[in-house]
N, C-alpha and C. Protein backbone atom coordinates (compact mmCIF):
# COMPACT_ATOMS: atom_id res chain seq x y z
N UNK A 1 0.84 -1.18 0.00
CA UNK A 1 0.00 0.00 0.00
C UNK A 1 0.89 1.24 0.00
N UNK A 2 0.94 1.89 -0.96
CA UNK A 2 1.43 3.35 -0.71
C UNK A 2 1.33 4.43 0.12
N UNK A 3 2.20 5.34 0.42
CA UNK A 3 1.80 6.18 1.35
C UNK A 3 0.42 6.90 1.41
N UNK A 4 0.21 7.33 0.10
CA UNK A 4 -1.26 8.36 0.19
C UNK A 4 -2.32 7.44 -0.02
N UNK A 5 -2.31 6.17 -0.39
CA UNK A 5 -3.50 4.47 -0.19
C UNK A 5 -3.49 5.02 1.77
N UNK A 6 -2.58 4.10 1.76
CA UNK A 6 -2.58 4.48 3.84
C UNK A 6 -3.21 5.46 4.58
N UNK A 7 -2.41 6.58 4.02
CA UNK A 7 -3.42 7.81 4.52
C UNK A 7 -4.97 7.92 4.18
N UNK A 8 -5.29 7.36 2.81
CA UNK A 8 -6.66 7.56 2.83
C UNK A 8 -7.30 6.59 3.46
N UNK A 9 -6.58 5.32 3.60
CA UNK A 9 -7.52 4.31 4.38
C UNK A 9 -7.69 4.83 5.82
N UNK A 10 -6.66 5.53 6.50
CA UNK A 10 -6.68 5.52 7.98
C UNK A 10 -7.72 6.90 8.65
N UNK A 11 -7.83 7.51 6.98
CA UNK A 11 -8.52 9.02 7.10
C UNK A 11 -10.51 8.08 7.09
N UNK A 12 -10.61 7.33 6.38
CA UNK A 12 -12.07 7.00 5.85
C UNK A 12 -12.34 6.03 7.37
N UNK A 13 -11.38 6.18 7.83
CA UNK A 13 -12.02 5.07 9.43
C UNK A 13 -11.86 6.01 10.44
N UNK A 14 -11.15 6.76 10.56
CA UNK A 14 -11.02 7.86 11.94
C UNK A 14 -11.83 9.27 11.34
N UNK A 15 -12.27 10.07 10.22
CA UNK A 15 -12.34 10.93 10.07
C UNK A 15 -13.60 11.31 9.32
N UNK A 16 -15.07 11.14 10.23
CA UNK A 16 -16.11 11.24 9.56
C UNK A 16 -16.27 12.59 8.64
N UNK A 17 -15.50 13.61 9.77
CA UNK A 17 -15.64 15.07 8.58
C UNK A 17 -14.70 15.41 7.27
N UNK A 18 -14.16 14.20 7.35
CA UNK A 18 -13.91 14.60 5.92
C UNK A 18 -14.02 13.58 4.40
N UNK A 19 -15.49 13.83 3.86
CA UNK A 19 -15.65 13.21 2.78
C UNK A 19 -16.50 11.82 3.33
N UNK A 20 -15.98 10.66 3.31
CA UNK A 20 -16.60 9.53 3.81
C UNK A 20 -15.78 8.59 4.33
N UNK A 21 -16.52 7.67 5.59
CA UNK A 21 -16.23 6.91 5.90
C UNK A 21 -16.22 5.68 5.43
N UNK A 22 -15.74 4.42 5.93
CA UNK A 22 -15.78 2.85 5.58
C UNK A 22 -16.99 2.53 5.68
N UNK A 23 -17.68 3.21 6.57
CA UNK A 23 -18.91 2.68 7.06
C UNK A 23 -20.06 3.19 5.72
N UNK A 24 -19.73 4.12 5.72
CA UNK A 24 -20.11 5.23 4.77
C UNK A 24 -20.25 4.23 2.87
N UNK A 25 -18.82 4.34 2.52
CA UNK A 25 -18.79 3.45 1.66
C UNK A 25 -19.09 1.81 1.51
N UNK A 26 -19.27 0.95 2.30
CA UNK A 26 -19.46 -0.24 2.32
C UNK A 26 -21.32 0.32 2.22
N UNK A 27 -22.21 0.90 2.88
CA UNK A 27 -23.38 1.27 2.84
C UNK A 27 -23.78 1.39 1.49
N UNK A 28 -22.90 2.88 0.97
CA UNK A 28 -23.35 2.87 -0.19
C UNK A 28 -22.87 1.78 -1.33
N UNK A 29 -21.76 1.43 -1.12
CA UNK A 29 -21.97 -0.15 -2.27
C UNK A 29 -22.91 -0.96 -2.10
N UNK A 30 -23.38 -1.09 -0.76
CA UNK A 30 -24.49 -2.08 -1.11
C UNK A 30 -26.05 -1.90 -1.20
N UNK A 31 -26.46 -0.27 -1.00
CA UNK A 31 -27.46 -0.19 -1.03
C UNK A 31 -27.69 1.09 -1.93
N UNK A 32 -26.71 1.57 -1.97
CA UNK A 32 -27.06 2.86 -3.07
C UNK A 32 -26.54 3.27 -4.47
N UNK A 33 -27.44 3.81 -5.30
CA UNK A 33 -27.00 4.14 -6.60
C UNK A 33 -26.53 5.39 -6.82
N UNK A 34 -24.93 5.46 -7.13
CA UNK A 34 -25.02 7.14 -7.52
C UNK A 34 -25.91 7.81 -8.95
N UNK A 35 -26.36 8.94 -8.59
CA UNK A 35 -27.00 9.91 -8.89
C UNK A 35 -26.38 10.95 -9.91
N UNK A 36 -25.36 11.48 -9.08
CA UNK A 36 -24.78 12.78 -9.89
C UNK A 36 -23.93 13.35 -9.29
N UNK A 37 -23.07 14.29 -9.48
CA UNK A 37 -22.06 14.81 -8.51
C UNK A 37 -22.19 16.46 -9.43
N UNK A 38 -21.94 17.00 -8.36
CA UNK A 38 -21.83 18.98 -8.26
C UNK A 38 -20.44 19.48 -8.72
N UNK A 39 -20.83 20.68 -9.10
CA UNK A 39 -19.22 21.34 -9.65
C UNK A 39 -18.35 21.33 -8.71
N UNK A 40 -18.30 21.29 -7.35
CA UNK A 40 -17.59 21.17 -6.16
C UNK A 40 -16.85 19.51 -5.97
N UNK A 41 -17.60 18.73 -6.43
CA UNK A 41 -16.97 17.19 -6.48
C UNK A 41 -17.72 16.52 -5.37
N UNK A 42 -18.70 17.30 -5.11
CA UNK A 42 -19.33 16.42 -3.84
C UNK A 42 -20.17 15.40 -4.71
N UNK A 43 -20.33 14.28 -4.37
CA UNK A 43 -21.29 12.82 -5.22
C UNK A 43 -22.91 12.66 -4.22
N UNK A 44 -23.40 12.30 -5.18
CA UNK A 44 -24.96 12.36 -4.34
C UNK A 44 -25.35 10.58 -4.98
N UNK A 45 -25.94 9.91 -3.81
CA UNK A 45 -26.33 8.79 -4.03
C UNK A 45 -27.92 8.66 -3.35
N UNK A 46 -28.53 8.07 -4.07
CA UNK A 46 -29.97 7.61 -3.74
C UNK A 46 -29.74 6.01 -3.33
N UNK A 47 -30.58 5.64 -1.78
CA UNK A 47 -31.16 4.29 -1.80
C UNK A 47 -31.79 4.10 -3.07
N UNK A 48 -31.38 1.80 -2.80
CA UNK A 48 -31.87 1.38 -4.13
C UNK A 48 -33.18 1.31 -2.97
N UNK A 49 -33.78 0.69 -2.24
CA UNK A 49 -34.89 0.94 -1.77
C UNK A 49 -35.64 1.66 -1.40
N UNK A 50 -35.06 1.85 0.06
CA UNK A 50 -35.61 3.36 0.69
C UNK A 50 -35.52 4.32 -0.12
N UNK A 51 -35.96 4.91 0.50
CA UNK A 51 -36.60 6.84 -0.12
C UNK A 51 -35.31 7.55 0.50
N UNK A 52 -34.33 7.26 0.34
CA UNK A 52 -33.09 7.93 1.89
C UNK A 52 -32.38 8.30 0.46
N UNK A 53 -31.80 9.70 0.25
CA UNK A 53 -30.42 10.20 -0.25
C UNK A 53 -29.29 11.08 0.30
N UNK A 54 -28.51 10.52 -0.35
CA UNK A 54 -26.74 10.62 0.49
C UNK A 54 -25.82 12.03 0.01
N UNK A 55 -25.53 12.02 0.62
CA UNK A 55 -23.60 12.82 -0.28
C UNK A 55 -22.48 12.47 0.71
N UNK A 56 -21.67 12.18 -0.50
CA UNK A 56 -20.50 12.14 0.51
C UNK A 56 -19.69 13.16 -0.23
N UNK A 57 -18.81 13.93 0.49
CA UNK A 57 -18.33 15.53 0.54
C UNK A 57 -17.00 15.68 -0.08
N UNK A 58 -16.65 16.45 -1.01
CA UNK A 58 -15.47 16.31 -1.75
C UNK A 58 -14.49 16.74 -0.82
N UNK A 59 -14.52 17.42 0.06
CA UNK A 59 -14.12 17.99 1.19
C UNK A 59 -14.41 17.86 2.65
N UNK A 60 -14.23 18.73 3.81
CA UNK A 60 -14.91 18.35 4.57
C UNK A 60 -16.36 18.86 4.76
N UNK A 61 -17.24 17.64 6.19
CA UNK A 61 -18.50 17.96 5.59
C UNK A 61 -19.23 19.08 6.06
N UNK A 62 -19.44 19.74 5.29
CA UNK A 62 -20.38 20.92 6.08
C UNK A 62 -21.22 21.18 4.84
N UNK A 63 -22.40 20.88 5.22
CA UNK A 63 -23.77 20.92 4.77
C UNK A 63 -24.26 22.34 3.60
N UNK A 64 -23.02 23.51 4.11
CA UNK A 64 -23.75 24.78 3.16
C UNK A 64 -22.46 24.36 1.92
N UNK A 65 -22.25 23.23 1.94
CA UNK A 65 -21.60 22.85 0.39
C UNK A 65 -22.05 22.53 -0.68
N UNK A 66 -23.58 22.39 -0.57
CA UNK A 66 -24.52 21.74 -1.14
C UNK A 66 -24.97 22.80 -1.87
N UNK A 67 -24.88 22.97 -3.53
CA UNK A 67 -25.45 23.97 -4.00
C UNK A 67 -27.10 24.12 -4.02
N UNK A 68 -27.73 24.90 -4.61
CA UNK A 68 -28.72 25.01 -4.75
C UNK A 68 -29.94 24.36 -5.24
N UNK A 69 -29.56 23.68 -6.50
CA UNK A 69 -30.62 22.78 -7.23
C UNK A 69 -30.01 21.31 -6.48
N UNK A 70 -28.92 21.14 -6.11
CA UNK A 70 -28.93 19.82 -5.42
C UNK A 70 -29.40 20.02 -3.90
N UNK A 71 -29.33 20.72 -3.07
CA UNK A 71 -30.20 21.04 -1.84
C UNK A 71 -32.00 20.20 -1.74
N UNK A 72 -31.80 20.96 -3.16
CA UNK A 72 -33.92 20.84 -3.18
C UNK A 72 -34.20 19.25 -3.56
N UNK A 73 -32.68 18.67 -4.47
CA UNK A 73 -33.26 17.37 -4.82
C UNK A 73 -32.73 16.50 -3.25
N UNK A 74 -31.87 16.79 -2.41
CA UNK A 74 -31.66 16.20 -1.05
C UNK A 74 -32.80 16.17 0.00
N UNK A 75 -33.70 17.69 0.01
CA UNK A 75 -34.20 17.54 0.75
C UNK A 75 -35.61 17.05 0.21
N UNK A 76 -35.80 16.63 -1.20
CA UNK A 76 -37.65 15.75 -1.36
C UNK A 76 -38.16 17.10 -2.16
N UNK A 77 -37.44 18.24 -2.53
CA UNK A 77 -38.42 19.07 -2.55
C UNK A 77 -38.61 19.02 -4.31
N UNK A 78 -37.98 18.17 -5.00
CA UNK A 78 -37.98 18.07 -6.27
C UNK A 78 -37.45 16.20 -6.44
N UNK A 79 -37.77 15.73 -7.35
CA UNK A 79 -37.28 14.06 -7.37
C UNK A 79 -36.42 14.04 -8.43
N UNK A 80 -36.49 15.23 -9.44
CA UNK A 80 -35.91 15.68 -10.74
C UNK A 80 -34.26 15.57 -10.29
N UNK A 81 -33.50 15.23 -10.92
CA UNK A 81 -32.01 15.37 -10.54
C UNK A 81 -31.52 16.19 -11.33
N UNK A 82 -30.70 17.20 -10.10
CA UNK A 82 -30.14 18.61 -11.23
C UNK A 82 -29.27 18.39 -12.36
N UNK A 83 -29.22 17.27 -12.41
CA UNK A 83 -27.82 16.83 -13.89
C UNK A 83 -28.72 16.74 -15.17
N UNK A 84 -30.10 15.76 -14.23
CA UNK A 84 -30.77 15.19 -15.48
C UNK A 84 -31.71 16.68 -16.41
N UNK A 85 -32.54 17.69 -15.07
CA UNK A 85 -32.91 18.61 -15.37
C UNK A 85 -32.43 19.86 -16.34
N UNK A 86 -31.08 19.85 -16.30
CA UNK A 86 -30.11 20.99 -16.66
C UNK A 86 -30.51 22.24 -16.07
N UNK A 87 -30.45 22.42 -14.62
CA UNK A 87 -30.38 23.40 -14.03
C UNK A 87 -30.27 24.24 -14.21
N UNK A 88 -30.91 25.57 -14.06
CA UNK A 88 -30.43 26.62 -14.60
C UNK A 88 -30.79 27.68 -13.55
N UNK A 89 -29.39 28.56 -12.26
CA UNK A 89 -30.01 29.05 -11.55
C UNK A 89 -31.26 30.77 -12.07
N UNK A 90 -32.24 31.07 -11.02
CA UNK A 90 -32.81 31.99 -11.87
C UNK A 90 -31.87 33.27 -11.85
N UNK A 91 -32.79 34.21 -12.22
CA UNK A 91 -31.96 35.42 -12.77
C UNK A 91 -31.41 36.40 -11.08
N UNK A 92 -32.02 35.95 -10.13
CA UNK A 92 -32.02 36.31 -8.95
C UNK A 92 -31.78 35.52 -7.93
N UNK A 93 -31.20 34.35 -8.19
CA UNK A 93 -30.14 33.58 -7.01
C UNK A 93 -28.54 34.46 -7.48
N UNK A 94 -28.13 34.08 -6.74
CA UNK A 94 -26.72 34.52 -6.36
C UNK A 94 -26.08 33.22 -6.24
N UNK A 95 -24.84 33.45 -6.92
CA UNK A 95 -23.88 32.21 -6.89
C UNK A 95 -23.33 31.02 -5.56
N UNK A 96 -23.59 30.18 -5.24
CA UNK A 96 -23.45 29.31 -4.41
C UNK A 96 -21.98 29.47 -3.37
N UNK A 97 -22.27 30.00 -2.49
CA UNK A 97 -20.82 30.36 -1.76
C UNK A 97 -20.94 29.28 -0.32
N UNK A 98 -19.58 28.71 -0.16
CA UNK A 98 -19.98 28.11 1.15
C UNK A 98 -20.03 29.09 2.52
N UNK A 99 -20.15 28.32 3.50
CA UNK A 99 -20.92 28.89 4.92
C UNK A 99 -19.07 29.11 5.06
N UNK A 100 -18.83 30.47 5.28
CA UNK A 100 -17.28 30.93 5.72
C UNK A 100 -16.82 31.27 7.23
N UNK A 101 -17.87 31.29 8.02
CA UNK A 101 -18.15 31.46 9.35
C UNK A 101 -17.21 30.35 10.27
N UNK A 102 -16.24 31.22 10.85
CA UNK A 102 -15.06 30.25 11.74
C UNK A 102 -14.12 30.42 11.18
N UNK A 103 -13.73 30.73 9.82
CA UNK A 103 -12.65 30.53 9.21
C UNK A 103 -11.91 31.93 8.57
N UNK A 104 -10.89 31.83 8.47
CA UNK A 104 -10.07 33.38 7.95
C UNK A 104 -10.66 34.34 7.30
N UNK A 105 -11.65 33.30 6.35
CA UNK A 105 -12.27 34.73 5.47
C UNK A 105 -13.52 34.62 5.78
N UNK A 106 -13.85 34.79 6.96
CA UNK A 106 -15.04 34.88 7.86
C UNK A 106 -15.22 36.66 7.32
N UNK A 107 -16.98 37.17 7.22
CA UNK A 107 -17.03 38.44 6.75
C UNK A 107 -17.02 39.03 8.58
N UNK A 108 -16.34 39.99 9.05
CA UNK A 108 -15.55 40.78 10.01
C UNK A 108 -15.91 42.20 9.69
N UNK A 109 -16.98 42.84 10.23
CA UNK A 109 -16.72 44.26 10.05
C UNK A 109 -15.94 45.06 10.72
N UNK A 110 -15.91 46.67 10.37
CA UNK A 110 -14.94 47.37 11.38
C UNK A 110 -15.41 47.43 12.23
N UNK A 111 -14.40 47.27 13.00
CA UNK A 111 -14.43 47.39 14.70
C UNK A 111 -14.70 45.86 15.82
N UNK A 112 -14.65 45.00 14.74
CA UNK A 112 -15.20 43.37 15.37
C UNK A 112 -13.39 43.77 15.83
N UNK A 113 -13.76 42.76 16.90
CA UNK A 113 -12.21 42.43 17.40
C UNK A 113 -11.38 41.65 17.10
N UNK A 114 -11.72 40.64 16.15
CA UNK A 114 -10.64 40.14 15.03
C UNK A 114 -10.06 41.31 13.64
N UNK A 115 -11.17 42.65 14.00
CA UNK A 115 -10.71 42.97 12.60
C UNK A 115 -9.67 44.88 13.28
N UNK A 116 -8.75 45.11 12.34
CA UNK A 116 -8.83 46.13 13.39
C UNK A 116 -9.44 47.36 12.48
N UNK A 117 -9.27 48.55 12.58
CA UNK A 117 -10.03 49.40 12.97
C UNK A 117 -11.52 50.42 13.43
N UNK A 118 -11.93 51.36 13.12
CA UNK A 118 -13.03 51.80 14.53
C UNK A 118 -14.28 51.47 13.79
N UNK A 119 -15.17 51.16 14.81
CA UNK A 119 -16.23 51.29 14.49
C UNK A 119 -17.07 52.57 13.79
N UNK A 120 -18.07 52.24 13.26
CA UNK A 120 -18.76 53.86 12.72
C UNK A 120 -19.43 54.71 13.36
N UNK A 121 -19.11 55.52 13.48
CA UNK A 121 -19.81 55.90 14.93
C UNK A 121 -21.37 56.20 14.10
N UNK A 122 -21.97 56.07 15.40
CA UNK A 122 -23.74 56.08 15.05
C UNK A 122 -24.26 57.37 14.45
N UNK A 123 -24.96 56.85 13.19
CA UNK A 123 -25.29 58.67 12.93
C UNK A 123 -26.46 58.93 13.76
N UNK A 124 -27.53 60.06 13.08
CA UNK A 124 -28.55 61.05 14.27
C UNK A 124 -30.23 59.87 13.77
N UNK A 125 -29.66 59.25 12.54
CA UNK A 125 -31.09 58.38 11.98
C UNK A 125 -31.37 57.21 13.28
N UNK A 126 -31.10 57.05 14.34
CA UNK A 126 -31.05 55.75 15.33
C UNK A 126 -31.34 56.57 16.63
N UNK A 127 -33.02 56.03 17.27
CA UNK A 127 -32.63 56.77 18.36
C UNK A 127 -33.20 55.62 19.41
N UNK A 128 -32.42 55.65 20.65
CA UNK A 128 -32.07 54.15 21.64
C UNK A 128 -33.56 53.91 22.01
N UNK A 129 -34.45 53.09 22.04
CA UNK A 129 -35.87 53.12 23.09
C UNK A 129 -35.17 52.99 24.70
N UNK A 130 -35.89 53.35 25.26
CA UNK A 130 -36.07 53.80 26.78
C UNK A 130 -37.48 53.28 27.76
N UNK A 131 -37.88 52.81 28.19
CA UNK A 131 -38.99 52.49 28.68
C UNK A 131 -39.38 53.32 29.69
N UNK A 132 -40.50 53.73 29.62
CA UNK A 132 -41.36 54.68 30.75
C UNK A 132 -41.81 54.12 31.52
């Protein structure tokens, strides 16, 4: 077994967040059909029985990786598969960005305390309630 065989075997048994497990893959060989996979490389599999569909994550897993037309076919809200459909987002979605929250390019305004400088100070349009 090669070094990067090893590493991926020892990653798919200790490391549910990233991509899939053994458990993960032995499941889907035996019970699921892939579907389709996203510009991101994440793969989507449907039970051959159950009504249950999968992804396993080209990366690690965090759920706002899931673009848009594959979201709706994960969660039931369409049965259509965005590959088979040819998707087309509308003229008023906005491009699929993941959830950046925790991480370096977390959005930080001025004056957050990871970011430095001042806050804005308040203009005269804001005035505090007070209770009587």
């Amino acid at each position: 077994m090669a070094k990067s065989d090893t590493k991926q075997f020892l990653t798919e048994i200790f490391a549910w967040w990233r991509g899939q497990t053994w458990g993960t893959r032995l499941w889907i060989k035996r019970f699921g059909n892939y579907v389709g996979s996203d510009e991101f490389g994440n793969r989507y599999y449907q039970d051959k029985k159950a009504n249950r569909r999968y992804v396993t994550y080209a990366g690690y897993a965090d759920a706002s990786a899931i673009p848009p037309g594959w979201h709706g076919w994960m969660h039931h809200r369409t049965d259509v598969v965005p590959t088979d459909a040819n998707y087309k987002p509308r003229a008023w979605e906005k491009p699929h960005q993941a959830n950046l929250t925790g991480t370096v390019e977390a959005y930080r305004p001025d004056g957050s305390l990871l970011k430095s400088g001042e806050r804005p100070r308040v203009t005269g349009d804001y005035q505090a309630w007070s209770p009587e």
